[in-house]
C-alpha atoms as a PDB file:
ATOM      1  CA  UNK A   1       6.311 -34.772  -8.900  1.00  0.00           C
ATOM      2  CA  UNK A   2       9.373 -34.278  -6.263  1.00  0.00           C
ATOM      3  CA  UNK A   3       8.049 -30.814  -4.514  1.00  0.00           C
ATOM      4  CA  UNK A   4      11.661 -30.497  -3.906  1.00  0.00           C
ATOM      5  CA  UNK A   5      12.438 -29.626  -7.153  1.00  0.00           C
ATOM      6  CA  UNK A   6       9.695 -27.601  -8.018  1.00  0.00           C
ATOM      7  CA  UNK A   7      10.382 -25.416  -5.322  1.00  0.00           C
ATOM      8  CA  UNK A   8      14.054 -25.320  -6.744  1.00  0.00           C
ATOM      9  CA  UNK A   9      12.066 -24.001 -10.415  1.00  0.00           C
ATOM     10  CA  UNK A  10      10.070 -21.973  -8.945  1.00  0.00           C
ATOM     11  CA  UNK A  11      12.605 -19.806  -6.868  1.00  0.00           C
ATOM     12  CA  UNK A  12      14.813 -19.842 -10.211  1.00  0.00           C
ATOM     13  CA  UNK A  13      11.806 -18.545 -12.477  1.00  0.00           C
ATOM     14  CA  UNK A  14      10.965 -16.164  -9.383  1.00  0.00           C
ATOM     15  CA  UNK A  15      14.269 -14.372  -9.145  1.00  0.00           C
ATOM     16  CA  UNK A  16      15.762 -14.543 -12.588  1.00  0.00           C
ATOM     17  CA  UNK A  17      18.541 -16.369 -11.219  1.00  0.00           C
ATOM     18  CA  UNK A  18      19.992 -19.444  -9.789  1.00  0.00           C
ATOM     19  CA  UNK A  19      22.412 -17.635  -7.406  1.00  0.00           C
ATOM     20  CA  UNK A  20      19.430 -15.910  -5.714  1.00  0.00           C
ATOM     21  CA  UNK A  21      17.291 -19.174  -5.558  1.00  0.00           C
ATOM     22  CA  UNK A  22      20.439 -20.809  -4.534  1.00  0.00           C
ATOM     23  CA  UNK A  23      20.423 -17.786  -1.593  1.00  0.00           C
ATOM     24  CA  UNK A  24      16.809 -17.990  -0.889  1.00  0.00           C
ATOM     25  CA  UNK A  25      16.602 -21.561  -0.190  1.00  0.00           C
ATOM     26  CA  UNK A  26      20.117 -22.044   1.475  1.00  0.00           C
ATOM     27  CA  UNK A  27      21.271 -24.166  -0.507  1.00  0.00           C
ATOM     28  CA  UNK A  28      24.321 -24.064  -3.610  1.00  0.00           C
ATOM     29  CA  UNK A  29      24.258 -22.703  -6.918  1.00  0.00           C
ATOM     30  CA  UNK A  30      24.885 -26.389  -8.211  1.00  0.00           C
ATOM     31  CA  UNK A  31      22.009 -27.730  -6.045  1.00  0.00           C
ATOM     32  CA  UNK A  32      20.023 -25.665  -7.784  1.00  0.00           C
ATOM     33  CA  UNK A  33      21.397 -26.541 -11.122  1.00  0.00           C
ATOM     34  CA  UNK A  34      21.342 -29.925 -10.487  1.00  0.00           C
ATOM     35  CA  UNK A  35      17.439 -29.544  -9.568  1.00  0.00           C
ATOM     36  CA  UNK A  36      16.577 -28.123 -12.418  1.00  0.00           C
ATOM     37  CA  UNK A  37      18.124 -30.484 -14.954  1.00  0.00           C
ATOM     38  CA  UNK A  38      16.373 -32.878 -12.744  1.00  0.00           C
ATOM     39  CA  UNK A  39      13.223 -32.053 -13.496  1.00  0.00           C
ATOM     40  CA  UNK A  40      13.805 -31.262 -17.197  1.00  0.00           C
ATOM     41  CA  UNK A  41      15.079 -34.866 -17.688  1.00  0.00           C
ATOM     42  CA  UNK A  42      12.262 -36.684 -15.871  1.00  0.00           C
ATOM     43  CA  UNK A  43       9.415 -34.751 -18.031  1.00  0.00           C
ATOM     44  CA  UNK A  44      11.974 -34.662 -21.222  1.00  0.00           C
ATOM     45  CA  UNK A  45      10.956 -31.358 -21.347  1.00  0.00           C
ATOM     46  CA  UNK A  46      13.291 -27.741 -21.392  1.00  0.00           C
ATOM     47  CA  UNK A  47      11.628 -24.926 -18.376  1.00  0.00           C
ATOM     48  CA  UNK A  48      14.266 -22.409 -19.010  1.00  0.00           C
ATOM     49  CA  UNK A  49      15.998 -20.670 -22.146  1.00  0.00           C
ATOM     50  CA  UNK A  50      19.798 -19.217 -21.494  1.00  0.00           C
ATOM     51  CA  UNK A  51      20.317 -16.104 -22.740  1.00  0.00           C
ATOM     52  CA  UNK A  52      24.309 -15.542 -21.289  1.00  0.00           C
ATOM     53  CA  UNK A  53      23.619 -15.036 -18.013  1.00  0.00           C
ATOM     54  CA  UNK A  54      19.666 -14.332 -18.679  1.00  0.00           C
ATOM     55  CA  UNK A  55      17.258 -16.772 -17.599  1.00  0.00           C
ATOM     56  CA  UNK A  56      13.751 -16.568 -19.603  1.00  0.00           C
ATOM     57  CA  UNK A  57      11.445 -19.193 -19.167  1.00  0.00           C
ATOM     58  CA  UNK A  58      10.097 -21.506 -22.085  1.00  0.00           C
ATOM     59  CA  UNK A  59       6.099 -21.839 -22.850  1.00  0.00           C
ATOM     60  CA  UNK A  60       5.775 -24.763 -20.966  1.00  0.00           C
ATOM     61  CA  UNK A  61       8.115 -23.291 -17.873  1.00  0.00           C
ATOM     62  CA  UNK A  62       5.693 -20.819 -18.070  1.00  0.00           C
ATOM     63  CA  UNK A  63       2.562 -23.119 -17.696  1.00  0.00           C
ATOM     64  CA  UNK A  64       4.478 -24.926 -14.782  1.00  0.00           C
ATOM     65  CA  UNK A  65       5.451 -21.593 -12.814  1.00  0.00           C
ATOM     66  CA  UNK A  66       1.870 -20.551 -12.787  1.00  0.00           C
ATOM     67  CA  UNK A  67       0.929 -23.837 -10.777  1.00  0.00           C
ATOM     68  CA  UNK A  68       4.394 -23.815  -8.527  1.00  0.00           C
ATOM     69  CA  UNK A  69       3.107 -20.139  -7.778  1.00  0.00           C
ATOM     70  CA  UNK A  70      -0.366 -21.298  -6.602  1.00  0.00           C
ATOM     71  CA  UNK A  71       0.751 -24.404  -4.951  1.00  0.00           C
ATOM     72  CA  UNK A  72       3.678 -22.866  -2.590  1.00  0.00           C
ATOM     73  CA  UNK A  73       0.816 -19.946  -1.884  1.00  0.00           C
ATOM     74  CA  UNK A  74      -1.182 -22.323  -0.465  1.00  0.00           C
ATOM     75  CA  UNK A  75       1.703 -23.733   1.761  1.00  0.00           C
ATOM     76  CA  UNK A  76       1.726 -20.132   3.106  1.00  0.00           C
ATOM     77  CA  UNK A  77      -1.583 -20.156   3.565  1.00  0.00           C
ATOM     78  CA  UNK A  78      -1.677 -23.612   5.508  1.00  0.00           C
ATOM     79  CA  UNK A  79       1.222 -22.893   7.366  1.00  0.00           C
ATOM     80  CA  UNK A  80      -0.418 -19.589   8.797  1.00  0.00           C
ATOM     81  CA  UNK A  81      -3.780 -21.546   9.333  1.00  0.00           C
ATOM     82  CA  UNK A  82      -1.949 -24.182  11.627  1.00  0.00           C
ATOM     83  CA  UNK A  83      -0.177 -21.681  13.322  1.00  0.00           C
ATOM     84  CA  UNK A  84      -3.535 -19.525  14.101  1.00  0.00           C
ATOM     85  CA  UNK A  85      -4.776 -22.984  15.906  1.00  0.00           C
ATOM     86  CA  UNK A  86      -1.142 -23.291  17.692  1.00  0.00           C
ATOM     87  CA  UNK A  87      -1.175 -19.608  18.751  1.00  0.00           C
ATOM     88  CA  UNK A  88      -4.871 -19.053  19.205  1.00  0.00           C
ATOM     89  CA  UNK A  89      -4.330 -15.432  20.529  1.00  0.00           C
ATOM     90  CA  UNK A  90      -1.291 -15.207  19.818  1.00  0.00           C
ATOM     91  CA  UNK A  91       0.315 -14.071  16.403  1.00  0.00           C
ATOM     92  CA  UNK A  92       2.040 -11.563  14.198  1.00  0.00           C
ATOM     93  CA  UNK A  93       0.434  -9.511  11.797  1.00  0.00           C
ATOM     94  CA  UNK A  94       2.195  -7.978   8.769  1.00  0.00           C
ATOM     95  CA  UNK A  95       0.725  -4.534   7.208  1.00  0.00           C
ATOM     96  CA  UNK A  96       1.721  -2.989   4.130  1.00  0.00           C
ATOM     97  CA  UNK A  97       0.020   1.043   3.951  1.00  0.00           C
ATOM     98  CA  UNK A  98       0.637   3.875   1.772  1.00  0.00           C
ATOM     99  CA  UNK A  99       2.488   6.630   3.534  1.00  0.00           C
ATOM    100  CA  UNK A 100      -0.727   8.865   4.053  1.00  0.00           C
ATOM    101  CA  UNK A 101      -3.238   6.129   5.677  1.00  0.00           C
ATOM    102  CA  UNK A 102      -0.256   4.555   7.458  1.00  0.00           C
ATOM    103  CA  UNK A 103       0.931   7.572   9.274  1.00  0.00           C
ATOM    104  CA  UNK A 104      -2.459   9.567   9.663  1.00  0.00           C
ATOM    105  CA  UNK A 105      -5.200   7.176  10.089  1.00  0.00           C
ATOM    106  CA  UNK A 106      -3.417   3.420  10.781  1.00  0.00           C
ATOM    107  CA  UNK A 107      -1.712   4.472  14.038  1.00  0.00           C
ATOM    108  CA  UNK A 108      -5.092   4.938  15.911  1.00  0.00           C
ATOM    109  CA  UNK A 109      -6.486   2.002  14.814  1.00  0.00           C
ATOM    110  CA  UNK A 110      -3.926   0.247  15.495  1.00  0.00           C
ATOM    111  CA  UNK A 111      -3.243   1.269  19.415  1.00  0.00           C
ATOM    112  CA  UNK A 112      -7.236   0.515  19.755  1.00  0.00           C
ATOM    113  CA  UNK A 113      -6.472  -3.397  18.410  1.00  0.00           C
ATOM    114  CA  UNK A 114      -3.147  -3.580  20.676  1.00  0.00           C
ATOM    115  CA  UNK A 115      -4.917  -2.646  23.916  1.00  0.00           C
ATOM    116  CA  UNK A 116      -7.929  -5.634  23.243  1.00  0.00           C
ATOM    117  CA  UNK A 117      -5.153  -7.936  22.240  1.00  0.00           C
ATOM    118  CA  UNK A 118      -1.653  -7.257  24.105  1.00  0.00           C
ATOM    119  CA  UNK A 119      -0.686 -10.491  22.982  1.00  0.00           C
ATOM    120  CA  UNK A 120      -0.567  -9.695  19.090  1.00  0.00           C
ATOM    121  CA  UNK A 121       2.497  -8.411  17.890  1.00  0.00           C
ATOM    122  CA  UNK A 122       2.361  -5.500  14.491  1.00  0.00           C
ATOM    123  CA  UNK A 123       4.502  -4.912  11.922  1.00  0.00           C
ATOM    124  CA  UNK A 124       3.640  -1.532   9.696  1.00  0.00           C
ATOM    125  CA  UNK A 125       5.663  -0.762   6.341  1.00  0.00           C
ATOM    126  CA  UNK A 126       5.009   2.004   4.462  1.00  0.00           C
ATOM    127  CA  UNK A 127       5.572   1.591   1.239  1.00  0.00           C
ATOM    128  CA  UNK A 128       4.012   3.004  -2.483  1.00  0.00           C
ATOM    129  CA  UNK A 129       0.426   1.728  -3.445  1.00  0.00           C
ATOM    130  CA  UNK A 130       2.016  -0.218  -6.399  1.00  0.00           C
ATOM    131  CA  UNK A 131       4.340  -2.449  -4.457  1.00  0.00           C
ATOM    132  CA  UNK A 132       1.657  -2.735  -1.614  1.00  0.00           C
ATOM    133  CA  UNK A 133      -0.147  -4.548  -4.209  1.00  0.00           C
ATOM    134  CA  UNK A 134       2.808  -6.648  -5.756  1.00  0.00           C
ATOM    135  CA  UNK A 135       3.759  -7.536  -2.526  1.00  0.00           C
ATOM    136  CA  UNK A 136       0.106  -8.476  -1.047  1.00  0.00           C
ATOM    137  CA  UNK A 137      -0.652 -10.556  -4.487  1.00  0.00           C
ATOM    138  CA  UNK A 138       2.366 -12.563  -3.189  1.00  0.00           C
ATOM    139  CA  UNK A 139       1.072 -13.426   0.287  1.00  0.00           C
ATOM    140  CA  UNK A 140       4.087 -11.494   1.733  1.00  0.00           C
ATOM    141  CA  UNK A 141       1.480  -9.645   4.389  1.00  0.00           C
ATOM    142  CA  UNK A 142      -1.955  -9.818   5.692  1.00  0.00           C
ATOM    143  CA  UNK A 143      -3.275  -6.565   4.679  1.00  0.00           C
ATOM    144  CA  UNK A 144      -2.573  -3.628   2.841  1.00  0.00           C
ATOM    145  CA  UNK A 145      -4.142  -0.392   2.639  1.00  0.00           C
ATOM    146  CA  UNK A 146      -3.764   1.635  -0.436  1.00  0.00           C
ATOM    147  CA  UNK A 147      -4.491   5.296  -1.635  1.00  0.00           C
ATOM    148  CA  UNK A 148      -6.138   3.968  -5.159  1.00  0.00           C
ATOM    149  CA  UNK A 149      -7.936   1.150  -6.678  1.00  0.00           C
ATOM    150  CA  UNK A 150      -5.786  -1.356  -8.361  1.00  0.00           C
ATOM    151  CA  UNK A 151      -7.814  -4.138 -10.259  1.00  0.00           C
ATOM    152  CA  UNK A 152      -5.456  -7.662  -9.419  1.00  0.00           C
ATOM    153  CA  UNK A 153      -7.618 -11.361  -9.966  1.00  0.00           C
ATOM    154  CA  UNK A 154      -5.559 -12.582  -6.708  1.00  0.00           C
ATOM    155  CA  UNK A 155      -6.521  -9.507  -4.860  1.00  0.00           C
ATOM    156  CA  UNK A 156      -9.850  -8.803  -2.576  1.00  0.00           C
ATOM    157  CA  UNK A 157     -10.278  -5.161  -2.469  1.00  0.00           C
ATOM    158  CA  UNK A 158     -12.797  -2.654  -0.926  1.00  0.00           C
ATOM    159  CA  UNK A 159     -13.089   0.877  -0.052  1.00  0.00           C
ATOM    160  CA  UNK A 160     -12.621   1.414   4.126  1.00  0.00           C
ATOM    161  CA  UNK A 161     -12.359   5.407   4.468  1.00  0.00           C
ATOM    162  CA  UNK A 162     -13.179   8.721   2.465  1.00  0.00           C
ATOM    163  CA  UNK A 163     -11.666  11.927   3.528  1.00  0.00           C
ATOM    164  CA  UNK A 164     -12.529  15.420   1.981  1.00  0.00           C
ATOM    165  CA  UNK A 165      -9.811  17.603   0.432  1.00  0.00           C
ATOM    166  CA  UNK A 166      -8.973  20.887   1.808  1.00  0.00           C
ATOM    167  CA  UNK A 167      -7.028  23.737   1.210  1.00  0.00           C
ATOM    168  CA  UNK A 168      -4.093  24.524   3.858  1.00  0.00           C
ATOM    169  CA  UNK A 169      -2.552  27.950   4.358  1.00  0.00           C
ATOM    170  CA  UNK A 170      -0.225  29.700   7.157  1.00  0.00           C
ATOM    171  CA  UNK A 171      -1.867  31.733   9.930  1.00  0.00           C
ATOM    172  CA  UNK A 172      -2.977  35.047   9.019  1.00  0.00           C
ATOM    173  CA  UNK A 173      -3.261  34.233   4.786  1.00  0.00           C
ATOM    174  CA  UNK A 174      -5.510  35.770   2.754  1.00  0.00           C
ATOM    175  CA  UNK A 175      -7.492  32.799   2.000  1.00  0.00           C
ATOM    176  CA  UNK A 176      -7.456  32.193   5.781  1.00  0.00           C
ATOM    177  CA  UNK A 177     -10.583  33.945   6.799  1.00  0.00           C
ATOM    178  CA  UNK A 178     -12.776  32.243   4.412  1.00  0.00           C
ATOM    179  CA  UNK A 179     -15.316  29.326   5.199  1.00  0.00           C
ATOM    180  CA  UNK A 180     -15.021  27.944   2.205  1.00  0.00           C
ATOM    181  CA  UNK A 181     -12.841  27.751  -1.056  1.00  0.00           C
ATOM    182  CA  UNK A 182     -14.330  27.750  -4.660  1.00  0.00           C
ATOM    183  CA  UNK A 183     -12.470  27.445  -6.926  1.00  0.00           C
ATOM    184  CA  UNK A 184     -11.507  30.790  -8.470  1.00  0.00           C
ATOM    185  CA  UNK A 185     -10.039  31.931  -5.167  1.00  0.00           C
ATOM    186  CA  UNK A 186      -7.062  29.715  -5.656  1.00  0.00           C
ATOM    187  CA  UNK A 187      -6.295  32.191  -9.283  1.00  0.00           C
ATOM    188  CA  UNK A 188      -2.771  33.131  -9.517  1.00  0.00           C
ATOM    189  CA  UNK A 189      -1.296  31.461  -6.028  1.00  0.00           C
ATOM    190  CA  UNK A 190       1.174  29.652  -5.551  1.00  0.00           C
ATOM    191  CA  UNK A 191       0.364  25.415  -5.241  1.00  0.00           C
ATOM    192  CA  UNK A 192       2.889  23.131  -3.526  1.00  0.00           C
ATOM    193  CA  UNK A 193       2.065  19.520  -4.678  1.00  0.00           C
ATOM    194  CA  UNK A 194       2.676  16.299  -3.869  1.00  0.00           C
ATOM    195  CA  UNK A 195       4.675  13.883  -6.323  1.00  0.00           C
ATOM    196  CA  UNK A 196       3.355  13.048  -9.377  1.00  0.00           C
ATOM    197  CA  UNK A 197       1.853   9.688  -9.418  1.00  0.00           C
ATOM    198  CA  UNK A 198       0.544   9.899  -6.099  1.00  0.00           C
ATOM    199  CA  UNK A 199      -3.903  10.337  -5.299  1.00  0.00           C
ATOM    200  CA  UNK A 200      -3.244  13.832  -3.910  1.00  0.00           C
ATOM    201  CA  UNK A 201      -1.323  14.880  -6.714  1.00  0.00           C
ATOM    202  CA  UNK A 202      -3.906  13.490  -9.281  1.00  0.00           C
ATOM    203  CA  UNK A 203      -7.010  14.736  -7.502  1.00  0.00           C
ATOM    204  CA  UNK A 204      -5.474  18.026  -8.035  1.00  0.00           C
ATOM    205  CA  UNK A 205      -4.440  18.136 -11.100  1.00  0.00           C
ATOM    206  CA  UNK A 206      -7.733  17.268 -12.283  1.00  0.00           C
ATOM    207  CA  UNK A 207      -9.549  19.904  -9.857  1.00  0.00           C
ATOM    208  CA  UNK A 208      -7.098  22.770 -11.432  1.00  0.00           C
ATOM    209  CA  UNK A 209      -8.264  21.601 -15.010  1.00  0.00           C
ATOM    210  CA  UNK A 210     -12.002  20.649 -14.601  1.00  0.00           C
ATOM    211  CA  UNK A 211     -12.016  24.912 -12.695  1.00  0.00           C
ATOM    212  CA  UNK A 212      -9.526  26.387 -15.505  1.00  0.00           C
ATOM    213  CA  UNK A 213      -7.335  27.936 -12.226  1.00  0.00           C
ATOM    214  CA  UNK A 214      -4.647  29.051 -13.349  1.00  0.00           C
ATOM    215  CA  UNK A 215      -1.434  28.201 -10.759  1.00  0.00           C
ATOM    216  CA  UNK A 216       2.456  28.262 -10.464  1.00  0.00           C
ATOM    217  CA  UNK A 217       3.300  25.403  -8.951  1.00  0.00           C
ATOM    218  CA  UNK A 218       7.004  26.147  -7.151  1.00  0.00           C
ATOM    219  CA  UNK A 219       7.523  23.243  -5.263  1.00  0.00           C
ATOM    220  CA  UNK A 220       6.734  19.190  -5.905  1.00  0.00           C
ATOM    221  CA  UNK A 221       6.838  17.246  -2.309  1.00  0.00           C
ATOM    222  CA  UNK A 222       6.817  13.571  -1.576  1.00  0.00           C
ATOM    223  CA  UNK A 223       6.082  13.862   2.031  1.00  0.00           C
ATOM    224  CA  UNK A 224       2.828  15.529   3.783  1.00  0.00           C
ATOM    225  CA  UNK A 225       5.546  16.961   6.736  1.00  0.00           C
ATOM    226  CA  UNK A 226       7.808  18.637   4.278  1.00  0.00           C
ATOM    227  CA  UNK A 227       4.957  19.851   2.420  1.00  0.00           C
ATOM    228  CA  UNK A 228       3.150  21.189   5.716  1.00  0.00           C
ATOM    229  CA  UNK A 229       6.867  22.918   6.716  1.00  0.00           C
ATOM    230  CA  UNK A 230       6.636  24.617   3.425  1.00  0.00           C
ATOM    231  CA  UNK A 231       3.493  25.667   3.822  1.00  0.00           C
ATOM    232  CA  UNK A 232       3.876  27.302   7.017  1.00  0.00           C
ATOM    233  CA  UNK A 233       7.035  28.941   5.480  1.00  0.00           C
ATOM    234  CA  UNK A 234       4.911  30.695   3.436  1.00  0.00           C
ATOM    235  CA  UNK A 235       6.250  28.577   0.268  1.00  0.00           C
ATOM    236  CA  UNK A 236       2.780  28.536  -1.184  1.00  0.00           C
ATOM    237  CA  UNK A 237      -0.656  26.912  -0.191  1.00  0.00           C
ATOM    238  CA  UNK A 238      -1.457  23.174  -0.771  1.00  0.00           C
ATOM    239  CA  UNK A 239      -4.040  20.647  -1.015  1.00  0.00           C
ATOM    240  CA  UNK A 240      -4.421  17.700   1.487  1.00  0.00           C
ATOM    241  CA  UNK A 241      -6.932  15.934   3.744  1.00  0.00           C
ATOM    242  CA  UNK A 242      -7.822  17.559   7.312  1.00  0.00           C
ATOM    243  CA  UNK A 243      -6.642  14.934   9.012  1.00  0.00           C
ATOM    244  CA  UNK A 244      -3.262  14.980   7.871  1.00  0.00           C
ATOM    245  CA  UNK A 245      -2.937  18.452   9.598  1.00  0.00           C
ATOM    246  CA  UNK A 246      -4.657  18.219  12.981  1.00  0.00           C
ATOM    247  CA  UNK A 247      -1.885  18.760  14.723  1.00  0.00           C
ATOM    248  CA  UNK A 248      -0.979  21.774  12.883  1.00  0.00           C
ATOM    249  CA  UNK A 249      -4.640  22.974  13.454  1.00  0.00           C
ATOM    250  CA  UNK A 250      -4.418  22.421  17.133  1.00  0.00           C
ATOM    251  CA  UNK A 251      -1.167  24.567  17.123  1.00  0.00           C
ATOM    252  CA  UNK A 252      -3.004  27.121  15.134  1.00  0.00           C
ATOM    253  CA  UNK A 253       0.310  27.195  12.873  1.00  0.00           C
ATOM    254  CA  UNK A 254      -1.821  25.720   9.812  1.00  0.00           C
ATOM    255  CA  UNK A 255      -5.326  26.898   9.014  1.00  0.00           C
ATOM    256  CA  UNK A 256      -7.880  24.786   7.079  1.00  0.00           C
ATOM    257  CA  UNK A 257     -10.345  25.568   4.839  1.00  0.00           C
ATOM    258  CA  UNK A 258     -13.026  23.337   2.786  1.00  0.00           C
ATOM    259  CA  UNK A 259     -13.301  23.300  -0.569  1.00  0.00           C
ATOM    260  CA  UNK A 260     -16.634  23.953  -2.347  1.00  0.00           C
ATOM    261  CA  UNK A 261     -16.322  21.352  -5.032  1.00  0.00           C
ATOM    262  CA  UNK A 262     -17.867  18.185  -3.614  1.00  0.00           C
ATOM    263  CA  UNK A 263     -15.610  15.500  -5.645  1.00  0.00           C
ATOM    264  CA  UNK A 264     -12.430  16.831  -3.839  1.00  0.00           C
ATOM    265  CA  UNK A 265     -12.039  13.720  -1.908  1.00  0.00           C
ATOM    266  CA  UNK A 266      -9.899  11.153  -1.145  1.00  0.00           C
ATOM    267  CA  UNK A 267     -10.236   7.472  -0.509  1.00  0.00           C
ATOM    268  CA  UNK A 268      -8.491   4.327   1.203  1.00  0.00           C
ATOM    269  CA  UNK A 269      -8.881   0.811   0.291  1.00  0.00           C
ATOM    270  CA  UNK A 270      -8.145  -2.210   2.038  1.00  0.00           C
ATOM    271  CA  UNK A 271      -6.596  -5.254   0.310  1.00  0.00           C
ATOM    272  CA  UNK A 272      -5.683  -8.744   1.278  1.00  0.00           C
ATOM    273  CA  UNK A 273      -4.912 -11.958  -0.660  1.00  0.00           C
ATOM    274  CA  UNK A 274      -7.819 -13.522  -2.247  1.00  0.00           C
ATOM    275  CA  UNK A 275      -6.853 -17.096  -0.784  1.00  0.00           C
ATOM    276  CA  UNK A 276      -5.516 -15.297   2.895  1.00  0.00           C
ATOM    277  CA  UNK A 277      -6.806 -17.338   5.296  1.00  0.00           C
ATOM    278  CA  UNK A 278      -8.473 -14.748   7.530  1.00  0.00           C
ATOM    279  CA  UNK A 279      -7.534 -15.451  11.603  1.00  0.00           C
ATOM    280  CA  UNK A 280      -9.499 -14.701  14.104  1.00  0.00           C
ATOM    281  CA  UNK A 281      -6.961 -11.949  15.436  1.00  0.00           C
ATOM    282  CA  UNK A 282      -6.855 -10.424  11.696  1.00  0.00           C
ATOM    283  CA  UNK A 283     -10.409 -10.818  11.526  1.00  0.00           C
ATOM    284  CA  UNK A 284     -10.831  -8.503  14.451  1.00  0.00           C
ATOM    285  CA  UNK A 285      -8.350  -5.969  12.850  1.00  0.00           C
ATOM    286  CA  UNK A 286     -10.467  -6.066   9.808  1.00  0.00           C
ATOM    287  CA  UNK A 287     -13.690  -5.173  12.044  1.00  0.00           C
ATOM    288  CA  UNK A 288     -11.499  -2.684  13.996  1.00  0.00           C
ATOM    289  CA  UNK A 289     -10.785  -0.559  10.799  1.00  0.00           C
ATOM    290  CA  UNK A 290     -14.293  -0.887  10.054  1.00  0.00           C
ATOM    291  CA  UNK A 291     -15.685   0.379  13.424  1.00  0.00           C
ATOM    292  CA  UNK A 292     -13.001   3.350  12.967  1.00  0.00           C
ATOM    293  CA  UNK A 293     -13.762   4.733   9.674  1.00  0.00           C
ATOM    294  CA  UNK A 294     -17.567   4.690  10.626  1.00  0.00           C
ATOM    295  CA  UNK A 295     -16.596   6.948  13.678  1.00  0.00           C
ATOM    296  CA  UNK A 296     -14.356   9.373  11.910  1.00  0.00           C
ATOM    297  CA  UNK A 297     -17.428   9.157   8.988  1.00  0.00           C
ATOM    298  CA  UNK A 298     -19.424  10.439  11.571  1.00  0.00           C
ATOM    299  CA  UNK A 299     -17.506  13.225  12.835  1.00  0.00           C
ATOM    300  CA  UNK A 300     -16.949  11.289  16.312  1.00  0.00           C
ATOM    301  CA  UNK A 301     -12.895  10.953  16.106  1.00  0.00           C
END
């Protein structure tokens, strides 16, 4: 089979369209056509339907894209290998990481790997646990971290970090003088929560039903800093993990109190291509995460 052309198919059945193939592989829209027909006349066979300008792909197109998807992974994954034994310590590493992990946890860990290995260069996205996941069952980066468990038969995944929920109000609250929360102290406040979809959001929801609180809820939040701001503006109280607000807490602007109910917590999960070929520096990463959630487990960070 001319790999040529099945890369030509495969970007096509990829993108939905020839013009973005055509863009992706730098080469014309009638290269691409061309290609195609190529292949379909060799194997007398028809990969694609035509719709107008819709592109859906035919049973056995279907078959065939399934293969072109594992064999160009595999490229990636050779490609990276080689370039591992070119580079030896040197490299790039691509991380995908929800917006809480990635801006709370990630940045510590990460300045610990960049001092024991100057020579590897980072890149950090933050993007939503869902397209972490698309994008990491497409070899597109080397490790994602994610705020929920998303069952995928390319993807490796494990739980790295668990982080207890707790309630945060402005200096000088009500609530603020407690050690701990149950649950009917939260009766009749005010609850700023984070968007729906999102582990906060759902851990919440479920702690106001399993307790019967009842809540207003004025304000929904996508961000932990706007919903902090709020907070301290005396908005309304919120739910969110300690760590999230220990710079608030060493301010004193934010006070934070534990909540009695013990399943009011939150994990992270790390993910990475089933087929990734693991480098030594990503390897080390891996083992840095590792040693860091064990510390902050232990009440050492």
């Amino acid at each position: 089979m001319n790999l040529n052309q099945l890369k030509i198919f495969y970007m096509a059945a990829k993108y939905g369209s020839l013009s973005a193939a055509a863009g992706a592989l730098y080469i014309t829209q009638p290269a691409v056509t061309k290609g195609i027909q190529r292949l379909q006349e060799y194997y007398e066979i028809k990969l694609f339907n035509r719709f107008g300008k819709k592109m859906a792909l035919t049973d056995a197109g279907e078959v065939l894209y399934g293969i072109a998807e594992s064999i160009f992974e595999m490229e990636n994954q050779a490609e990276e290998s080689l370039r591992d034994f070119q580079q030896r310590k040197r490299g790039f590493l691509r991380i995908l990481s929800s917006e809480s992990f990635g801006s709370y946890y990630l940045p510590f860990i990460i300045n610990r790997f960049i001092q024991a290995n100057p020579k590897i260069r980072i890149s950090v996205e933050l993007l939503p646990t869902e397209l972490i996941v698309e994008k990491t069952a497409t070899l597109a980066n080397d490790l994602g971290f994610i705020s929920y468990p998303v069952p995928h038969k390319k993807l490796f995944i494990r739980e790295v970090l668990e982080d207890s929920y707790q309630i945060i109000v402005p200096s000088g609250h009500p609530l603020a003088s407690k050690s701990v929360i149950e649950p009917g102290d939260l009766e009749g406040y005010a609850l700023i929560v984070h968007e729906k979809g999102s582990a906060p959001r759902m851990s919440t929801e479920d702690f106001v039903k399993r307790h019967n609180i009842s809540v207003t809820v004025p304000l929904e939040l996508s961000n932990n800093e706007a919903i902090k701001t709020a907070v301290e503006e005396g908005v309304g109280i919120a739910v969110i993990t300690r760590r999230v607000v220990s710079k608030e807490l060493m301010m004193g602007t934010l006070m934070a109190i534990p909540l009695s109910d013990p399943a009011m917590t939150r994990k992270f999960y790390l993910i990475h291509h089933k087929d990734k070929y693991i480098s030594r520096p990503l390897q080390s990463l891996i083992d840095m995460v590792d040693q860091w959630a064990s510390e902050y487990r232990q009440g050492e960070l």
